[in-house]
Protein backbone atom coordinates (compact mmCIF):
# COMPACT_ATOMS: atom_id res chain seq x y z
CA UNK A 1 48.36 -70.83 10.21
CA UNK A 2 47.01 -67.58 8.98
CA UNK A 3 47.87 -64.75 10.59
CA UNK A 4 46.06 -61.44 9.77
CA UNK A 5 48.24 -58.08 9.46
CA UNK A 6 46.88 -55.40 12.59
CA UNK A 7 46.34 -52.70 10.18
CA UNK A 8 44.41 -54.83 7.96
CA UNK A 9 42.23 -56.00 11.01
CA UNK A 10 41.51 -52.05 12.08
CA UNK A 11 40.22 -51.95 8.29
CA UNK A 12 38.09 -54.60 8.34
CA UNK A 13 36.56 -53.95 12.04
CA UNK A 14 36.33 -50.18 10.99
CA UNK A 15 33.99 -51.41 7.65
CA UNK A 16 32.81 -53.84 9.61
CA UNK A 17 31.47 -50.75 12.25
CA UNK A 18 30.60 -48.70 9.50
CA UNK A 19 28.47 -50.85 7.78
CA UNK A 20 26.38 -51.65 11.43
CA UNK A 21 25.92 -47.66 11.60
CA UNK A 22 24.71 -47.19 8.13
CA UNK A 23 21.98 -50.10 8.54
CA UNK A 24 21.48 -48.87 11.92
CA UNK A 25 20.90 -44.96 10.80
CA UNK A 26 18.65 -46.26 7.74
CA UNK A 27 16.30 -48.30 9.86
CA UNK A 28 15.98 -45.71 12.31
CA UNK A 29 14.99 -43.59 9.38
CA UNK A 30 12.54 -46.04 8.30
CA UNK A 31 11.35 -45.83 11.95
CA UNK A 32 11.43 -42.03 12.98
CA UNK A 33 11.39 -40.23 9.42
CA UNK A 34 12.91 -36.49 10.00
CA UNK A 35 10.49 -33.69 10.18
CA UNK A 36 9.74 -31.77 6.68
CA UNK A 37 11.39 -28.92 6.04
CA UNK A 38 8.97 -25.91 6.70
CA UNK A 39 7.56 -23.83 3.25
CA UNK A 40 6.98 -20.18 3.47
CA UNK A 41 3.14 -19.33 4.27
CA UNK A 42 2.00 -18.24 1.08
CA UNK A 43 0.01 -14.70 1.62
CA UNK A 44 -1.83 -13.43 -1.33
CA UNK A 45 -1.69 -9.47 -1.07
CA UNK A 46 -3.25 -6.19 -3.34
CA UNK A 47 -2.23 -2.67 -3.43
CA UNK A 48 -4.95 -0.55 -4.12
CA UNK A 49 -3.49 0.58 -7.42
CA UNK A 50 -1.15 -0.02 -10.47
CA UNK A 51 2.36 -1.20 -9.16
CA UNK A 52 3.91 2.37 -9.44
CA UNK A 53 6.28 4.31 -8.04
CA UNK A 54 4.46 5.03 -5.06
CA UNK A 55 4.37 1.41 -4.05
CA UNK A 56 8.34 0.67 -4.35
CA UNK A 57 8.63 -0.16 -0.87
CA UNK A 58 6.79 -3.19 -0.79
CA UNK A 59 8.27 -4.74 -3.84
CA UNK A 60 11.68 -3.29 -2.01
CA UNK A 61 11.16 -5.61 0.95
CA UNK A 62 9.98 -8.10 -1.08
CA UNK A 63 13.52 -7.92 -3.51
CA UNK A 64 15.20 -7.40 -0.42
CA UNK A 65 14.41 -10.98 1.51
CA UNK A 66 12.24 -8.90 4.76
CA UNK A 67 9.46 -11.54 3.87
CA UNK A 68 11.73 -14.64 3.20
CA UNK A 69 13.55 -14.23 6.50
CA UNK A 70 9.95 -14.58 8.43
CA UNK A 71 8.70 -16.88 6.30
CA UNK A 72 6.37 -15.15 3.82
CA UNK A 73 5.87 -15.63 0.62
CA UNK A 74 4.44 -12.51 -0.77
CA UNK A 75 2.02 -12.77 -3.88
CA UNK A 76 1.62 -8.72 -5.07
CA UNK A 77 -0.97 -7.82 -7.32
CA UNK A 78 -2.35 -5.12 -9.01
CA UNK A 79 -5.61 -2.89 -7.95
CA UNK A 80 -8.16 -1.45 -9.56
CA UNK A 81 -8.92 1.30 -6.67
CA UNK A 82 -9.36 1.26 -3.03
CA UNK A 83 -13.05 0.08 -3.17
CA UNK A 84 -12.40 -2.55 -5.23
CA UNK A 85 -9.07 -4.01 -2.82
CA UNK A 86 -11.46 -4.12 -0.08
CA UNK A 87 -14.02 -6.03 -1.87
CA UNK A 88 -11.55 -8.68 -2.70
CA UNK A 89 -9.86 -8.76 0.52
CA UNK A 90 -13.65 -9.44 2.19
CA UNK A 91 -14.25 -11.95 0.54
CA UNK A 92 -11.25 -13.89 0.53
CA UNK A 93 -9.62 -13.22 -3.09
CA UNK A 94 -6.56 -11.69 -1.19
CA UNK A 95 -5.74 -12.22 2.26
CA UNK A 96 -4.10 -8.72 2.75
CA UNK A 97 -4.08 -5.87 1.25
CA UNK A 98 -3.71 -1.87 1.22
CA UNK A 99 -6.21 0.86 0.51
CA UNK A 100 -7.61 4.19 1.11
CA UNK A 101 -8.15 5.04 4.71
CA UNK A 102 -11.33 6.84 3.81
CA UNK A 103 -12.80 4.06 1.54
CA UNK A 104 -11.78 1.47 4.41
CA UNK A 105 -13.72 3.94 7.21
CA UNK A 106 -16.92 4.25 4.57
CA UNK A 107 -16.51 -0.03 3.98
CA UNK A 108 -16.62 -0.27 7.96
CA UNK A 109 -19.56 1.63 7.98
CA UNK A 110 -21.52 -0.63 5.62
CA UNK A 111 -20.71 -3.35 8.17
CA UNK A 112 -17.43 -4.60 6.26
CA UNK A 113 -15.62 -6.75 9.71
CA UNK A 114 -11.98 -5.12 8.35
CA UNK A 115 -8.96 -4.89 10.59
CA UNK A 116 -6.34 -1.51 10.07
CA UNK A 117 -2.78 -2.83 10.80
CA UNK A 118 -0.73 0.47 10.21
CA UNK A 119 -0.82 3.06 8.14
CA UNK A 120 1.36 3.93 4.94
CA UNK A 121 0.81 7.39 4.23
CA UNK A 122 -0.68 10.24 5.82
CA UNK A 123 -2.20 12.30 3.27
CA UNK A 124 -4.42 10.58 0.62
CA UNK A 125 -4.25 13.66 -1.41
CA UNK A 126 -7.49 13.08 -2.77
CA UNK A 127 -8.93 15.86 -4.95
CA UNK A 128 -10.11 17.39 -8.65
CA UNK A 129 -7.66 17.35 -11.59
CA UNK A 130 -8.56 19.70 -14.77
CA UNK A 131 -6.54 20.86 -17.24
CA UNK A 132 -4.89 24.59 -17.10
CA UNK A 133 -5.85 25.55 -19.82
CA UNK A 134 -9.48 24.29 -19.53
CA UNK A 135 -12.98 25.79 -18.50
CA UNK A 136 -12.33 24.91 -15.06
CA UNK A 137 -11.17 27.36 -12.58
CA UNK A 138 -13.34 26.99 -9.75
CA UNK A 139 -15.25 24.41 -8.00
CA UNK A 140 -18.23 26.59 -9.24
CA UNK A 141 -17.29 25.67 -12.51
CA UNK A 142 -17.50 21.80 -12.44
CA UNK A 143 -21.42 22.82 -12.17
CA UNK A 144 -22.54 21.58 -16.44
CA UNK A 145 -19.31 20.11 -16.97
CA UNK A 146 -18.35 16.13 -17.38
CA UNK A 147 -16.36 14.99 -14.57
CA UNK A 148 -14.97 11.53 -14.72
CA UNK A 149 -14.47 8.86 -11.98
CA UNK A 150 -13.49 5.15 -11.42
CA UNK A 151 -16.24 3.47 -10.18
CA UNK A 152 -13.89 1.58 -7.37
CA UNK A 153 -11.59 4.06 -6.60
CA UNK A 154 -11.59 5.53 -3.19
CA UNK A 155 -11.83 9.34 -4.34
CA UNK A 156 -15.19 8.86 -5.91
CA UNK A 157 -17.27 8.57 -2.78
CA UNK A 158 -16.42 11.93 -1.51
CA UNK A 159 -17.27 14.00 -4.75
CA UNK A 160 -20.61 14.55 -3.32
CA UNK A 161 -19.48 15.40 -0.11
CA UNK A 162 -16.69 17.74 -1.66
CA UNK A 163 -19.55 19.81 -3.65
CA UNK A 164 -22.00 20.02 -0.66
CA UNK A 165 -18.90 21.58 1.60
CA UNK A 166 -17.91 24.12 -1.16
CA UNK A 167 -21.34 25.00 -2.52
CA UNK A 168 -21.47 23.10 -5.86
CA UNK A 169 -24.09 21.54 -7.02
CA UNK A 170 -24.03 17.88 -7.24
CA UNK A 171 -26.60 17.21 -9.78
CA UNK A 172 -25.65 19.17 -12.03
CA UNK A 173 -22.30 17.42 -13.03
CA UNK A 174 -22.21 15.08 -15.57
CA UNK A 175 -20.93 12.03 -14.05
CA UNK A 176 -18.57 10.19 -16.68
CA UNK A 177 -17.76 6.63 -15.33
CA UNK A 178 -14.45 5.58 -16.54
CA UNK A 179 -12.39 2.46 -16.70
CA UNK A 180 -9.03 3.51 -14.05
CA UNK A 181 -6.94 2.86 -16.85
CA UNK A 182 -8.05 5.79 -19.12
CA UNK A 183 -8.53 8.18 -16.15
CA UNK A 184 -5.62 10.60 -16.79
CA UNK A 185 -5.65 9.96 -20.83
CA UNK A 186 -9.32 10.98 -20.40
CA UNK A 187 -8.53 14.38 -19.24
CA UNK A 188 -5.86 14.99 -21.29
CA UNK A 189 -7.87 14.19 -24.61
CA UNK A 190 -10.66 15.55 -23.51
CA UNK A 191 -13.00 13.40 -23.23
CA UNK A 192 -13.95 14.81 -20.10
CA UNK A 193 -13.54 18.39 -18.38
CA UNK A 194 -12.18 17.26 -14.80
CA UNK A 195 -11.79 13.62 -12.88
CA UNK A 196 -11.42 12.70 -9.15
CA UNK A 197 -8.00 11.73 -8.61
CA UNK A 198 -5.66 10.39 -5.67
CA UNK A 199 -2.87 12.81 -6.45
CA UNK A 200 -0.32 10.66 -5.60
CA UNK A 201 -1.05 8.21 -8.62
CA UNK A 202 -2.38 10.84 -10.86
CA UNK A 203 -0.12 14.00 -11.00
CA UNK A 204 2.96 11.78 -12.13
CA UNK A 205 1.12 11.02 -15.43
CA UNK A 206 0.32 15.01 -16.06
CA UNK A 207 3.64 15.67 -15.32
CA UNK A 208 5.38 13.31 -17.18
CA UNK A 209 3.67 13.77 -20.08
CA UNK A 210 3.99 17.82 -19.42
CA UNK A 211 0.39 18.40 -19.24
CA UNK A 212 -0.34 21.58 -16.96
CA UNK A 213 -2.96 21.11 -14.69
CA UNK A 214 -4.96 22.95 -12.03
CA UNK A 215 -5.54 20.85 -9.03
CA UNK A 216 -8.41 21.28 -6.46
CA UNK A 217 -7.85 19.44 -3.02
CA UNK A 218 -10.44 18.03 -1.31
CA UNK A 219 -8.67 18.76 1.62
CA UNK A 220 -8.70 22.24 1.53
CA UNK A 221 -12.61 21.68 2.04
CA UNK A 222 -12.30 19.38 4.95
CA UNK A 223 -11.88 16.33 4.00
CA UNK A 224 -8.48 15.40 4.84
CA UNK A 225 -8.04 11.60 5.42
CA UNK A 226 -4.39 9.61 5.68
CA UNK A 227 -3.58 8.10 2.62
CA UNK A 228 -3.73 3.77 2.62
CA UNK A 229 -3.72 1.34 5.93
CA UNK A 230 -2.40 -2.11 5.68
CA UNK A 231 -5.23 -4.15 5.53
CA UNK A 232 -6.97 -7.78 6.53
CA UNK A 233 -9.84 -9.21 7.11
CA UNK A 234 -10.97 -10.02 11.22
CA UNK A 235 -11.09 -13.46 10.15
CA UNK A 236 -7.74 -13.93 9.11
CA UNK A 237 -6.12 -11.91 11.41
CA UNK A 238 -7.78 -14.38 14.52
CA UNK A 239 -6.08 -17.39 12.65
CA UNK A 240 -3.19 -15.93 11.57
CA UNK A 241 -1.87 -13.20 13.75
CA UNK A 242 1.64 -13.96 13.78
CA UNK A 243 1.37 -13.79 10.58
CA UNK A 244 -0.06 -10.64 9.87
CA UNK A 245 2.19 -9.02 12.27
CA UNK A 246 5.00 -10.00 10.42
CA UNK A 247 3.70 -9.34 7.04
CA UNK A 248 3.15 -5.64 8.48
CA UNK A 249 6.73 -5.52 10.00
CA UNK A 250 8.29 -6.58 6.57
CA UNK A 251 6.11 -3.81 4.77
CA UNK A 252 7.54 -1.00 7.33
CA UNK A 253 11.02 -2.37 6.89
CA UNK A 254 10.97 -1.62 3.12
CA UNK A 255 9.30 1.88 3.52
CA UNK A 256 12.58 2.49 5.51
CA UNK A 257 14.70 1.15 3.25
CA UNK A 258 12.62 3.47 0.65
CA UNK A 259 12.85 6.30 2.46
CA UNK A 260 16.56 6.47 3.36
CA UNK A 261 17.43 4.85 -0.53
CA UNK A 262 15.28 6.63 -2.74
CA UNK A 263 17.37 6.21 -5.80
CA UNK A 264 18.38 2.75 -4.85
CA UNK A 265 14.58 2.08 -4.27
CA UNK A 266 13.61 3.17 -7.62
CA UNK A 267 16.37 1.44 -9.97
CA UNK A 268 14.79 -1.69 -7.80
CA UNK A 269 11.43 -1.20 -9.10
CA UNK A 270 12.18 -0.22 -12.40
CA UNK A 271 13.87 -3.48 -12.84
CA UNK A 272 11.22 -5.41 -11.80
CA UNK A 273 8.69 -3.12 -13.83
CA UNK A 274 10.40 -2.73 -16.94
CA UNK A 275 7.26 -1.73 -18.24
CA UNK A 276 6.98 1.58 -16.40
CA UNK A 277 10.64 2.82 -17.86
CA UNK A 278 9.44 1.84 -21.69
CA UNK A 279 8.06 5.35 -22.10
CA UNK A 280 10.61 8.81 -22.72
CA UNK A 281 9.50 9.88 -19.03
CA UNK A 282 9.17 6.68 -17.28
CA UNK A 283 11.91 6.90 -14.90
CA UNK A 284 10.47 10.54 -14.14
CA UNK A 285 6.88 9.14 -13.99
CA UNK A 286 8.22 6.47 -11.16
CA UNK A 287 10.25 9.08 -9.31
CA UNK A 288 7.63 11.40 -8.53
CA UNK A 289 5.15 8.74 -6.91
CA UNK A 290 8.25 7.49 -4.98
CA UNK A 291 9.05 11.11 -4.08
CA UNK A 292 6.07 12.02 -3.12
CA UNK A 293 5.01 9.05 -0.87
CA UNK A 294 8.21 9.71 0.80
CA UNK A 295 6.93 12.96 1.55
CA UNK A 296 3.01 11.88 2.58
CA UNK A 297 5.24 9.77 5.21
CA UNK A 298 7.35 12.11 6.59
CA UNK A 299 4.57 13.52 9.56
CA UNK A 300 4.90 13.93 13.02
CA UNK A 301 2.84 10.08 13.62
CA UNK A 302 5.41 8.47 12.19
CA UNK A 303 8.36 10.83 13.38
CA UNK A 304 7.16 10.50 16.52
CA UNK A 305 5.94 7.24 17.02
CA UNK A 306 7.52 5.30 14.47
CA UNK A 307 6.36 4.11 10.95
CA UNK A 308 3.37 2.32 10.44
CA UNK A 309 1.61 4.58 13.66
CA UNK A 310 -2.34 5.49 13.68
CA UNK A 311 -3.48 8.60 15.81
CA UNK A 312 -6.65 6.84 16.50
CA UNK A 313 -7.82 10.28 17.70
CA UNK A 314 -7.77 11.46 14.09
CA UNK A 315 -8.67 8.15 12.77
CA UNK A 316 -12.09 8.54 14.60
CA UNK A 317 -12.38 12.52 13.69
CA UNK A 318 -11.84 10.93 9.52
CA UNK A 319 -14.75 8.32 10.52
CA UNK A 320 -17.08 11.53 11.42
CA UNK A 321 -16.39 13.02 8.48
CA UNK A 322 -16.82 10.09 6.26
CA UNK A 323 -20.57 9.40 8.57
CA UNK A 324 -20.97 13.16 8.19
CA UNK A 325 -20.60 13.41 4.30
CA UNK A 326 -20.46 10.03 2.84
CA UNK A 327 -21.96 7.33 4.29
CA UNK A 328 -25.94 6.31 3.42
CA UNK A 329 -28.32 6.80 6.12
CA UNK A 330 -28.65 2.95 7.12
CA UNK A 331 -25.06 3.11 7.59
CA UNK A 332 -24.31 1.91 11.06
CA UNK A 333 -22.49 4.26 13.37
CA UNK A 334 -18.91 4.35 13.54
CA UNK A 335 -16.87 2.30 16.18
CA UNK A 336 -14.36 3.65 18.27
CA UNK A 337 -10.75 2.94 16.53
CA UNK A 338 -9.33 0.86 19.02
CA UNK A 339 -12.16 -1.84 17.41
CA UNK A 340 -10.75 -2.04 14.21
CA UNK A 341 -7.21 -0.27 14.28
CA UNK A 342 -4.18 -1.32 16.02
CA UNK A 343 -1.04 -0.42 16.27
CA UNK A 344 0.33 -3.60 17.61
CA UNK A 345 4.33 -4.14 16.36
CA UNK A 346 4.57 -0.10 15.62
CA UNK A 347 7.50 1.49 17.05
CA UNK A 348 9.79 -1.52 16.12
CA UNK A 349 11.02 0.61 12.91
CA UNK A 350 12.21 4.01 13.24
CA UNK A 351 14.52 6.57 11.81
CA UNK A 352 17.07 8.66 13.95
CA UNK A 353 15.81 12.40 14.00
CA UNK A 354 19.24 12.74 11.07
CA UNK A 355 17.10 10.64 8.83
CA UNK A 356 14.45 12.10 9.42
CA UNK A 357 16.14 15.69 8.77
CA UNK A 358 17.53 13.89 5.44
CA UNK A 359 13.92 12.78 4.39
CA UNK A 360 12.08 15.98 4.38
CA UNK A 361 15.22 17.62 2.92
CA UNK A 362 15.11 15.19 0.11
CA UNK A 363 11.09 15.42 0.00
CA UNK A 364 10.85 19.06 -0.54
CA UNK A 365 10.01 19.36 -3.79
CA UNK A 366 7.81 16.52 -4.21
CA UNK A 367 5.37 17.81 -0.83
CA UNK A 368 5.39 21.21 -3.18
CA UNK A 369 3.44 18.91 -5.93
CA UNK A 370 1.03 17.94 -3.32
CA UNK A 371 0.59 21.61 -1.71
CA UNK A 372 2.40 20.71 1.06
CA UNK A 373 5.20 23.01 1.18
C-alpha cells in the first residue's frame, strides 16, 4: 500500500486549489472584462500671446500636476493677439482659451456666443509706445506720423476710440499693419514712429534691450478695461462644464503658486522656454512680464473676493465703453454680464491678507512700469 506523506497532500490540495482559482479568475475575466482605465480629457487651450513671462502661471500649473490631478491634459499654444484667440476658440480650433477683456466684450458684440470664466488680470495696460527720443511727445503728435498695429491684437480696435477721446485725428495717421512678431523691432528700427501695444508684453522688450520709451496709456483717456478672461465657447461649456470648471480652478491654482514663488515660477518657465533665456537679457525680459502680471493681479477683486473674481458691475461699465467707442453701428447691444460672465468656482483660491501684503511689496516696482505706483 501507498501511503502519501500529510505535508505532501497539503501541497498537492493547495496546487490543486490554486490551479481551480486561476481558471476560475481567467474565465471570469473572459466573462466580465475590468473597466478601462480612464485617460485624461484632452483640452486644447491658447493664450492670447507668445508664451512669455507674463503667462508663467499656466505652464506653472501645468509643470506642477494641478491639471493631471483633475484629469486634464492641457495642450498650450501660442497666440497671435486677442482677436485672433477668439476667432479660433469660436470656431472650434481650441476649446479654451485666454484673451483681452476688451476684444472679448467688442467679439460679444458682433454676436460671438463666448462664455468669461474668470479673469487673469485687471489692467490690460493697453496704450501707445514711441521712442524717447522720437517726434512723438503728445497724442497731438501721432497726427502725420506712421503708427503700427497687429491686425489681431486686442489694442488695435481702440486706437480710434483713443484719438476721438483725446482730440487726435484719426485719419490722419498712417496706419502701418504689422506682423506681431516685428511689433517692438519695428519701433525700435524705425520703421514706424509709434505702435499700439499691451504693455504688459511690450515694455519687457524696450527694456531689455534698453530702449527708452515714452508710453501713452489709453487708460488715462478712459478706456480702462481688465487685462485677459479665461475663455470658452457656450457650446462647450453646456457639454463640458465640469470640465471647464476645473480647467479654470487649475489655472487660478498656478497664478497662486506664481504669485507667492515668483523666482521659483520663472526658473520653471525658463526651463521649459529655453528659447526666451538665449538672449543677454532674457531672464530680465521674462521677469518683468512675470513681475508685472503679478502686479495687474494684485487689486481689490481679487483681494477681496478671491482670484479669478469679475466685478460684473465694471465688466458692464467696460461693455459701454467698448459700444460707446468701438463697436460698428449694427453691433447688437450689450448683454447684462451675468449672460456671459460667471464667477462660478471663484473664491476657492485665496491668499491670506500676509500674502497679499508680500505681493504688492514684491510688485512695487514692476506696477511703477505700468504707471501704477
Amino acid at each position: 500500500m501507498i501511503t502519501t506523506k500529510p505535508s505532501a497532500l497539503a501541497v498537492t490540495r493547495r496546487r490543486s486549489l490554486g490551479l481551480a482559482a486561476a481558471g476560475t479568475a481567467a474565465l471570469a475575466g473572459a466573462a466580465f472584462p475590468r473597466p478601462a482605465i480612464a485617460q485624461p480629457a484632452k483640452v486644447r487651450y491658447t493664450l492670447s500671446w507668445l508664451p512669455t513671462g507674463q503667462y508663467a502661471f499656466i505652464y506653472c500649473a501645468r509643470q506642477l500636476g494641478y491639471f493631471k490631478q483633475r484629469g486634464i491634459d492641457l495642450e498650450i499654444s501660442r497666440g497671435y493677439g486677442s482677436m485672433a484667440a477668439i476667432q479660433a476658440i469660436s470656431t472650434g480650433q481650441f476649446e479654451m482659451g485666454s484673451a483681452q477683456t476688451g476684444a472679448n466684450l467688442l467679439s460679444i458684440m458682433k454676436g460671438l456666443d463666448l462664455r468669461l470664466l474668470g479673469t487673469l488680470g485687471y489692467d490690460a495696460t493697453l496704450g501707445i509706445v514711441a521712442p524717447e527720443k522720437g517726434p512723438i511727445t503728445t497724442p497731438k503728435d501721432l497726427e502725420g506720423r506712421k503708427v503700427g498695429v497687429s491686425a489681431a491684437g486686442g489694442d488695435t480696435p481702440f486706437l480710434p476710440a483713443y484719438c476721438r477721446l483725446v482730440g487726435v485725428d484719426f485719419d490722419k495717421l498712417a496706419i502701418v499693419q504689422l506682423d506681431s512678431k516685428i511689433l517692438e523691432q519695428s519701433a525700435m528700427s524705425g520703421l514706424v514712429d509709434a505702435i499700439v501695444v499691451t504693455g504688459l508684453s511690450s515694455i519687457p522688450n524696450f527694456i531689455s534691450e534698453n530702449f527708452p520709451i515714452r508710453m501713452m496709456p489709453f487708460s488715462q483717456a478712459g478706456l480702462q478695461f481688465y487685462w485677459l478672461n479665461t475663455l470658452t465657447s457656450s457650446s462647450f461649456l453646456a457639454r463640458n462644464k465640469e470640465l471647464v470648471d476645473n480647467v479654470e480652478l487649475a489655472i487660478l491654482e498656478g497664478m497662486k503658486f506664481m504669485l507667492l514663488n515668483p523666482q521659483e515660477a520663472m526658473e520653471r518657465h525658463l526651463k521649459e522656454h529655453e528659447e526666451l533665456a538665449i538672449g543677454k537679457n532674457g531672464k530680465l525680459y521674462v521677469e518683468l512680464g512675470l513681475g508685472m502680471t503679478c502686479a495687474i493681479v494684485a487689486a481689490p477683486e481679487s483681494i477681496e473676493h478671491g482670484l479669478g473674481y469679475s466685478d460684473l458691475a465694471k465688466i458692464e461699465e467696460q461693455a459701454r465703453i467698448v459700444k460707446q467707442y468701438a463697436s460698428a453701428p449694427n453691433d447688437r447691444e450689450p448683454p447684462k454680464a451675468d449672460t456671459f460672465c460667471s464667477n462660478n468656482d471663484i473664491g476657492k483660491v485665496t491668499l491670506s491678507a500676509a500674502e497679499w501684503d508680500s505681493v504688492r511689496a514684491s510688485t512695487g516696482k514692476y506696477a511703477k512700469l505700468l504707471g501704477r505706483a
